[in-house]
PDB file of N, CA and C in Angstrom:
ATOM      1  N   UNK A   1     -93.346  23.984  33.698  1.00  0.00           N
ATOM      2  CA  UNK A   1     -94.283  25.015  34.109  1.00  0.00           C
ATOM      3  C   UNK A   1     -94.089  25.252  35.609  1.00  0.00           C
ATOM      4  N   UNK A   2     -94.215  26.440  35.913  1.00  0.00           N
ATOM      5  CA  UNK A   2     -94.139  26.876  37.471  1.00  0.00           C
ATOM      6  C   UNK A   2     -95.370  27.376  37.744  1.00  0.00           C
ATOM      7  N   UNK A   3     -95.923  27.102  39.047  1.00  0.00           N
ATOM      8  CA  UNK A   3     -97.064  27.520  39.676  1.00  0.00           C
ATOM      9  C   UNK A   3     -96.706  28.026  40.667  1.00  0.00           C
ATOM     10  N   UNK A   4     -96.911  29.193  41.157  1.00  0.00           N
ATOM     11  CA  UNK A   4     -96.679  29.903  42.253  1.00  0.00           C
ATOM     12  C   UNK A   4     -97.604  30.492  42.765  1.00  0.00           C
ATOM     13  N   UNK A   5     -97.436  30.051  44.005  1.00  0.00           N
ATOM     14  CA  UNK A   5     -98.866  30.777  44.636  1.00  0.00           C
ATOM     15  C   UNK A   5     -98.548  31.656  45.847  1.00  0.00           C
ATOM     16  N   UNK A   6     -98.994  33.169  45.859  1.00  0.00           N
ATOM     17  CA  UNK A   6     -98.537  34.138  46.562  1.00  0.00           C
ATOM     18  C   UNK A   6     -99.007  34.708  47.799  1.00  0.00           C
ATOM     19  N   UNK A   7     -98.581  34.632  48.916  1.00  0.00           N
ATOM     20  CA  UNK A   7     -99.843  34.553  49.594  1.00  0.00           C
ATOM     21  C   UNK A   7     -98.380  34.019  51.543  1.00  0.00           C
ATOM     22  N   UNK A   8     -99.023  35.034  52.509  1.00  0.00           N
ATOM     23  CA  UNK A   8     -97.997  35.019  53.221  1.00  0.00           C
ATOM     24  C   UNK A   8     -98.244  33.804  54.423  1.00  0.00           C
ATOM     25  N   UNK A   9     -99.459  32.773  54.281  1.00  0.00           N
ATOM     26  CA  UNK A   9     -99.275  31.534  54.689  1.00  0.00           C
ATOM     27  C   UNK A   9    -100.993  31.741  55.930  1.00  0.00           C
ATOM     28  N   UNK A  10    -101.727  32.458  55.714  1.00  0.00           N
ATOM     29  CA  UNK A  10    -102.422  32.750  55.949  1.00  0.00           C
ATOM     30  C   UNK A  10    -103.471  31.526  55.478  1.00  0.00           C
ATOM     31  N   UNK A  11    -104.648  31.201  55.773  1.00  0.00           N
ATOM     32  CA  UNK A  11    -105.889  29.963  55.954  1.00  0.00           C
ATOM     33  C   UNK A  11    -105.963  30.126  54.213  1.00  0.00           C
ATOM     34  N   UNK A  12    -106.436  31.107  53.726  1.00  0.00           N
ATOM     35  CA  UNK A  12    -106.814  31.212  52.185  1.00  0.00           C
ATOM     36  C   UNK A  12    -105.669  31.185  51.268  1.00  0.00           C
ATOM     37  N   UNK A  13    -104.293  31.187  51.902  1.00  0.00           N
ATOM     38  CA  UNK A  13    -103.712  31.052  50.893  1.00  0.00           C
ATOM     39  C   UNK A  13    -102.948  29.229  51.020  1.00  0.00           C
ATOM     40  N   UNK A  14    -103.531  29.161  52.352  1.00  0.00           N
ATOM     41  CA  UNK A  14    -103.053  27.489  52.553  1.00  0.00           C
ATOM     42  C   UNK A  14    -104.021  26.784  51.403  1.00  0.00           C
ATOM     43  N   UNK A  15    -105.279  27.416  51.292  1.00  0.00           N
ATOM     44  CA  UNK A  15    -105.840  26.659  50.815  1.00  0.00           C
ATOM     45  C   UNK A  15    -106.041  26.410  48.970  1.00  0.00           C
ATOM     46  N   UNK A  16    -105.476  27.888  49.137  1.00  0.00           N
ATOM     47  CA  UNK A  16    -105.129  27.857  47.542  1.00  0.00           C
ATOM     48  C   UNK A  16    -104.336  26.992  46.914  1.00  0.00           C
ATOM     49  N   UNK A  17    -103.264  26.523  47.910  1.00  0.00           N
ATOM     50  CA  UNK A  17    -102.165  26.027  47.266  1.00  0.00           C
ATOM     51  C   UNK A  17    -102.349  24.343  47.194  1.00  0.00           C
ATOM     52  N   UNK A  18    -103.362  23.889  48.494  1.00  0.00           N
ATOM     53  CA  UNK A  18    -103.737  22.962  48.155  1.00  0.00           C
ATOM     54  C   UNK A  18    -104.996  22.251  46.763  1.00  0.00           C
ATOM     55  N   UNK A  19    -105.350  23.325  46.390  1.00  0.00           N
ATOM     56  CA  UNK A  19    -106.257  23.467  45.650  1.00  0.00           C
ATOM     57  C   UNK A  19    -105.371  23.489  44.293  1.00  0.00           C
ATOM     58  N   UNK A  20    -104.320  23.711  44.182  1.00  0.00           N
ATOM     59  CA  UNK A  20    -103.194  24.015  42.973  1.00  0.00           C
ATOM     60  C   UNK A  20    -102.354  22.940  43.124  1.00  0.00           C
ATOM     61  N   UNK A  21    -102.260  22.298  43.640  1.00  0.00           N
ATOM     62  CA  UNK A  21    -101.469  20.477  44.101  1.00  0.00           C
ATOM     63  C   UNK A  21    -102.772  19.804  43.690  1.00  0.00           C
ATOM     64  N   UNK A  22    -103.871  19.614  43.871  1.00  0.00           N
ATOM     65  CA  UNK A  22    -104.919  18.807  43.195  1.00  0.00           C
ATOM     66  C   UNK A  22    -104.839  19.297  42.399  1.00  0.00           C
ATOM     67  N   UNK A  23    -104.934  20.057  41.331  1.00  0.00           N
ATOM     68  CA  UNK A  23    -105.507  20.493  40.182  1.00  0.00           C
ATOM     69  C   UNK A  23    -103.975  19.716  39.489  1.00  0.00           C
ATOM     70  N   UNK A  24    -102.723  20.009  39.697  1.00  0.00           N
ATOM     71  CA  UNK A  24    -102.075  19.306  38.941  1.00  0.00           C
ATOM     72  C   UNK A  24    -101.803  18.134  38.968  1.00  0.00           C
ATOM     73  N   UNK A  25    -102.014  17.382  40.250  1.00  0.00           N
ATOM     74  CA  UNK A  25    -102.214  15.855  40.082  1.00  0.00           C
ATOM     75  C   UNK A  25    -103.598  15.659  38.886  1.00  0.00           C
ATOM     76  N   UNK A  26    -104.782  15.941  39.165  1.00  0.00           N
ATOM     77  CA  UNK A  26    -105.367  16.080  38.306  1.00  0.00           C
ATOM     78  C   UNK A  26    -105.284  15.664  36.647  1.00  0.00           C
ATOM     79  N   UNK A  27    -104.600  17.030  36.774  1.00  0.00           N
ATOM     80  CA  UNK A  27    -104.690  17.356  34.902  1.00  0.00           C
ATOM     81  C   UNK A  27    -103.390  17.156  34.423  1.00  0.00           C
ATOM     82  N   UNK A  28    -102.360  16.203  35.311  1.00  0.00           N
ATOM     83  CA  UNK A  28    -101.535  15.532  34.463  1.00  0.00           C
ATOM     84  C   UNK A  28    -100.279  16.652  33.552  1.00  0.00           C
ATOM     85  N   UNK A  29    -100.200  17.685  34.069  1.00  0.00           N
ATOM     86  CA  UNK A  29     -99.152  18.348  33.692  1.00  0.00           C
ATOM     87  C   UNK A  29     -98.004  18.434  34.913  1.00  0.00           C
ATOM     88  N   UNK A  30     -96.927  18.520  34.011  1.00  0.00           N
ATOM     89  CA  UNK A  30     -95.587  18.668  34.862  1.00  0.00           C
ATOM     90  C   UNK A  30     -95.422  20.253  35.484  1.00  0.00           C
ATOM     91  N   UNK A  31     -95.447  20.588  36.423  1.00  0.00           N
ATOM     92  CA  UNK A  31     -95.690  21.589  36.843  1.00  0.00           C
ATOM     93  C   UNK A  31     -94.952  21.751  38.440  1.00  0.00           C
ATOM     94  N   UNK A  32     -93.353  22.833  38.784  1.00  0.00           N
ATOM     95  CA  UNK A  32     -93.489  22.658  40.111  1.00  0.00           C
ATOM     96  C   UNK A  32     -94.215  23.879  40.689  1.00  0.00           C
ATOM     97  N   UNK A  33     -93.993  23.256  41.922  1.00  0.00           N
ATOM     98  CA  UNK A  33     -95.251  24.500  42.898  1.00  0.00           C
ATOM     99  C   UNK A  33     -94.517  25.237  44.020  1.00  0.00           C
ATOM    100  N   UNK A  34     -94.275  26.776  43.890  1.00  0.00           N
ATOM    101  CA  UNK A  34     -93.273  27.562  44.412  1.00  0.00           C
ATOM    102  C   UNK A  34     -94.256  28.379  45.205  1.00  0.00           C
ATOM    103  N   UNK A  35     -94.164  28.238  46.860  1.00  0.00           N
ATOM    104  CA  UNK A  35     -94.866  29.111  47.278  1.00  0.00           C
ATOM    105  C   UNK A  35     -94.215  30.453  47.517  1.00  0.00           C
ATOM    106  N   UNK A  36     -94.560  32.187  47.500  1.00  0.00           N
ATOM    107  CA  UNK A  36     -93.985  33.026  47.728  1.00  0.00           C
ATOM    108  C   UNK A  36     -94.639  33.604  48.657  1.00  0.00           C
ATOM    109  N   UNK A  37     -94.044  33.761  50.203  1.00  0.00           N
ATOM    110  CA  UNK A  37     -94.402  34.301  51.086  1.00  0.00           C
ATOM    111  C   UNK A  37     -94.131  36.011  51.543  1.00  0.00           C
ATOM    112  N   UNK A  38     -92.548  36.197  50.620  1.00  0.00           N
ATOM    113  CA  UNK A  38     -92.187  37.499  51.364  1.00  0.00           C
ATOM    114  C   UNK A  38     -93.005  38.643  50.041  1.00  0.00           C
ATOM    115  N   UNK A  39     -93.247  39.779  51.199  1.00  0.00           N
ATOM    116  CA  UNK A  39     -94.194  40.787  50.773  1.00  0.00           C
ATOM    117  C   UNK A  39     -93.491  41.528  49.379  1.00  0.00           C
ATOM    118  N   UNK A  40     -92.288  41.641  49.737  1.00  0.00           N
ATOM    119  CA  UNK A  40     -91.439  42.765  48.562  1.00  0.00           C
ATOM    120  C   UNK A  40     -91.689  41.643  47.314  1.00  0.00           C
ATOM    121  N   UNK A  41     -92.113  40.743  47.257  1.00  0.00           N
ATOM    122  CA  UNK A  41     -91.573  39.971  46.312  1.00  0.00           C
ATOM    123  C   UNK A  41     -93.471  40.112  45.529  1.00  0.00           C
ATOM    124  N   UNK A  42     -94.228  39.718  46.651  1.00  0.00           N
ATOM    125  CA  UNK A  42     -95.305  39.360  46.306  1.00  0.00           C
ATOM    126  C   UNK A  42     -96.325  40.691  45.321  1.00  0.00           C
ATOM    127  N   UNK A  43     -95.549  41.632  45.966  1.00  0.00           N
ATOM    128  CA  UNK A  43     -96.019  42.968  45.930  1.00  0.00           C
ATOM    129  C   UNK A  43     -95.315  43.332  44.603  1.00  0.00           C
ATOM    130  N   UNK A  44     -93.462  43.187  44.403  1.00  0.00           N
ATOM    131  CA  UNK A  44     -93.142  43.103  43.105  1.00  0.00           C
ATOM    132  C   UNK A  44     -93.335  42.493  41.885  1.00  0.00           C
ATOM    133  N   UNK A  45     -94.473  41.471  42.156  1.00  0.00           N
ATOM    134  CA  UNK A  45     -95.214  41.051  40.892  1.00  0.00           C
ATOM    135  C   UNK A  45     -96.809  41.625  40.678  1.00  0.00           C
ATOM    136  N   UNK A  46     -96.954  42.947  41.507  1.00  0.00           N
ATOM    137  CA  UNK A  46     -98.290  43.733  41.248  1.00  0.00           C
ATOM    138  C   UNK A  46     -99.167  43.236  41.908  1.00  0.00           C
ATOM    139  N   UNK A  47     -98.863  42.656  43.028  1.00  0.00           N
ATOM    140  CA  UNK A  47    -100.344  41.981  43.178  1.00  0.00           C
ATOM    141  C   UNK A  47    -100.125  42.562  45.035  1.00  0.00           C
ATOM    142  N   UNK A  48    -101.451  43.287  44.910  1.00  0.00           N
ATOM    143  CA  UNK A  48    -101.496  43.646  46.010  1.00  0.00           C
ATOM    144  C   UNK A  48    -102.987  43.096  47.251  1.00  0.00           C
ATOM    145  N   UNK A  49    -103.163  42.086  46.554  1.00  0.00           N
ATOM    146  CA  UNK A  49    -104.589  41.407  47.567  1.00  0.00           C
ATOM    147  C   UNK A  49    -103.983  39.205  47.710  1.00  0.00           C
ATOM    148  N   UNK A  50    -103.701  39.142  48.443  1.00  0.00           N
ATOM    149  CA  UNK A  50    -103.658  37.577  48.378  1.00  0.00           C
ATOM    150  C   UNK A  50    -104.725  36.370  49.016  1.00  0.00           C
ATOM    151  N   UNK A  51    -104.748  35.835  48.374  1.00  0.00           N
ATOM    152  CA  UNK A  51    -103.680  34.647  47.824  1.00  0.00           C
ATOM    153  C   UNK A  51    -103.834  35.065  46.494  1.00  0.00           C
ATOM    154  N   UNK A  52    -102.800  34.328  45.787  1.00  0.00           N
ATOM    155  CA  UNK A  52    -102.454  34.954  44.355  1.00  0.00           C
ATOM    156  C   UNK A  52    -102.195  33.517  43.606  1.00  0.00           C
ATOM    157  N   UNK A  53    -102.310  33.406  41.971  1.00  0.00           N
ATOM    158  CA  UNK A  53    -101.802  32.695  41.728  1.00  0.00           C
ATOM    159  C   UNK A  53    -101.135  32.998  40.742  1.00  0.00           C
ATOM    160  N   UNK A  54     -99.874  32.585  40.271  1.00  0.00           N
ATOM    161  CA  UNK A  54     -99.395  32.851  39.047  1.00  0.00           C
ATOM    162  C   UNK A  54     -98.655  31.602  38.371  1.00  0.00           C
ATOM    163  N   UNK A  55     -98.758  31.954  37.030  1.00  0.00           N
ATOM    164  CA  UNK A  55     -98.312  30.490  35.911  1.00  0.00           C
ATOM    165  C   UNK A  55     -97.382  31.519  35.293  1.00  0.00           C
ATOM    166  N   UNK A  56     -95.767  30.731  35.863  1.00  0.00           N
ATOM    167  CA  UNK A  56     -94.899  30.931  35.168  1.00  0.00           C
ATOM    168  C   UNK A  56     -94.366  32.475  35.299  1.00  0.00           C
ATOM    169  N   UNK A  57     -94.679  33.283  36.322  1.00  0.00           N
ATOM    170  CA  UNK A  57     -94.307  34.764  36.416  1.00  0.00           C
ATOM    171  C   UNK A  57     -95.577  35.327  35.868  1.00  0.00           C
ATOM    172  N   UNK A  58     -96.637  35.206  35.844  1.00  0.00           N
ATOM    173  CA  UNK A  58     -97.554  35.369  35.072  1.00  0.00           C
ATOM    174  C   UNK A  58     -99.251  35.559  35.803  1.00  0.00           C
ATOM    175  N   UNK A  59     -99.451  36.543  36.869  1.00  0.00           N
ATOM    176  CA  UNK A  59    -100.557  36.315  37.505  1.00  0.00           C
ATOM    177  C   UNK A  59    -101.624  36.112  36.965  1.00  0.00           C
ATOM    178  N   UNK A  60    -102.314  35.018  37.241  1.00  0.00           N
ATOM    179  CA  UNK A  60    -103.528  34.698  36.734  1.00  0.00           C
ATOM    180  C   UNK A  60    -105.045  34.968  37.802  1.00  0.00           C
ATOM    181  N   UNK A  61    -104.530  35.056  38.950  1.00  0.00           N
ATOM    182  CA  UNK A  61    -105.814  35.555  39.906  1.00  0.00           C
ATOM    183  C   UNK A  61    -105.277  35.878  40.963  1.00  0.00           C
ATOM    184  N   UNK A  62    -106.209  37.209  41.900  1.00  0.00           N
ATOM    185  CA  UNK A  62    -105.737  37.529  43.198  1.00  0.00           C
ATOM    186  C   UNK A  62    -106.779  38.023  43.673  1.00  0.00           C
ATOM    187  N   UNK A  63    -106.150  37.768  44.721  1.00  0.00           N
ATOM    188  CA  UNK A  63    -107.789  38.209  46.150  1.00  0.00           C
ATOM    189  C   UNK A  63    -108.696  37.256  46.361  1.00  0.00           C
ATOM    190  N   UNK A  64    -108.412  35.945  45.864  1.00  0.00           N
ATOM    191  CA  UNK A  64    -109.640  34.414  45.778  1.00  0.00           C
ATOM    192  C   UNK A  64    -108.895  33.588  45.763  1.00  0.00           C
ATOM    193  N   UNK A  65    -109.750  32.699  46.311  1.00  0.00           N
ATOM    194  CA  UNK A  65    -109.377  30.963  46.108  1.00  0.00           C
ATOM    195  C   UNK A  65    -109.980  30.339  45.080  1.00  0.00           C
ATOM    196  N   UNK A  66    -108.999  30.222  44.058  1.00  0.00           N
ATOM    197  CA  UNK A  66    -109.291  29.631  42.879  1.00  0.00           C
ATOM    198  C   UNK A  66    -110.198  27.953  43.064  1.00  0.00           C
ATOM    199  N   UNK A  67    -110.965  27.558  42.871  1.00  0.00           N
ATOM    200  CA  UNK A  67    -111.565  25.695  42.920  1.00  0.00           C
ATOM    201  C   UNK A  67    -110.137  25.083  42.035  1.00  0.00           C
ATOM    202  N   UNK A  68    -109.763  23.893  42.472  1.00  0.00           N
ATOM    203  CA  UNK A  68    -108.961  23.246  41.863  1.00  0.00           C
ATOM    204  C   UNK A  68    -109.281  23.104  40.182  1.00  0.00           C
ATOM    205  N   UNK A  69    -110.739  22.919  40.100  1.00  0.00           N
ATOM    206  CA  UNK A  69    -111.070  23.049  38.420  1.00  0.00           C
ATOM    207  C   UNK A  69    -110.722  24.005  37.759  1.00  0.00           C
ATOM    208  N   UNK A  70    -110.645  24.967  37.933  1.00  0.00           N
ATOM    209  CA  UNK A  70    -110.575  26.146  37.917  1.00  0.00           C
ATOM    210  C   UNK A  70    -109.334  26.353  37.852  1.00  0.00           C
ATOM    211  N   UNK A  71    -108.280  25.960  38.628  1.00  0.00           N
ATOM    212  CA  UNK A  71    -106.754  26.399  38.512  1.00  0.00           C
ATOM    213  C   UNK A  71    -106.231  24.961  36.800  1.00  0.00           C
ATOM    214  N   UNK A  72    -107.325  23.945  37.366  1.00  0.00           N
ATOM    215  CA  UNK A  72    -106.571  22.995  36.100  1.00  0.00           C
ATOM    216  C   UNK A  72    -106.983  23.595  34.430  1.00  0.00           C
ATOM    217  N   UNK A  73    -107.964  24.422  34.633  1.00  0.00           N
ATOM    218  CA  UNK A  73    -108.356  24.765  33.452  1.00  0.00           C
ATOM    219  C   UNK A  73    -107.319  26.635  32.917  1.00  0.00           C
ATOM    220  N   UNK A  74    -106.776  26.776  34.165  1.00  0.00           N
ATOM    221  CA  UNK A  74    -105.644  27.490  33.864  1.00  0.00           C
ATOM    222  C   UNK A  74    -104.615  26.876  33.124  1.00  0.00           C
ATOM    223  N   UNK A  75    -104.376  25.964  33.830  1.00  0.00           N
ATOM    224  CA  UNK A  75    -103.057  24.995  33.608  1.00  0.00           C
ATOM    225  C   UNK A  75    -102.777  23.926  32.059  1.00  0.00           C
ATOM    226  N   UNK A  76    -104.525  23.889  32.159  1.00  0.00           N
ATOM    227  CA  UNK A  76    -104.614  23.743  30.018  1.00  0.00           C
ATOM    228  C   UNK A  76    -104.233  24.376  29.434  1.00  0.00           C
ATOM    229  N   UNK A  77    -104.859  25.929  29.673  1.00  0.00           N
ATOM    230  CA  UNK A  77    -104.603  26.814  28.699  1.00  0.00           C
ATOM    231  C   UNK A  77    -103.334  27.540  28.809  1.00  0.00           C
ATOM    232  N   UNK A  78    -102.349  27.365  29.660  1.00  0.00           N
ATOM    233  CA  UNK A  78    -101.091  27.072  29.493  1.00  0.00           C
ATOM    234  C   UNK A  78    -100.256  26.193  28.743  1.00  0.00           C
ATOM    235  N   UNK A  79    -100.546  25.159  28.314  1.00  0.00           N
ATOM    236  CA  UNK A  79     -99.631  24.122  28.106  1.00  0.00           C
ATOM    237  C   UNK A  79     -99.312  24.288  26.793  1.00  0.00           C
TER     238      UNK A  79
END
């Protein structure tokens, strides 16, 4: 599983990503964690508000900081 979190390194998206590193220590899935900083890229997966998160190419939230519970209960309903 890939977690990527989108977001150009800005306070809310630092914090997202730390919030997405707990959640998978957490909940025990194998999961790596790809941050994407450049805009063409971030923007070529539709998402035009960050921090972003996406599972697997797959945005699951943007414009918020997900709670780590919250990203692990993504990361269930992935598996």
């Amino acid at each position: 599983m890939k977690v990527q979190i989108l977001g150009t390194g800005c306070p809310k998206c630092k914090l997202l990503e730390e919030h997405a590193r707990q959640a998978v220590a957490a909940s025990g899935v194998v999961a790596e964690i790809e941050k994407i900083t450049s805009i063409d890229d971030i923007v070529g997966m539709g998402v035009m508000m960050t921090p972003a998160l996406a599972i697997d190419g797959t945005v699951k939230s943007s414009g918020r900081v997900l709670s780590a519970d919250q990203i692990a209960e993504i990361l269930k309903a992935g598996k």
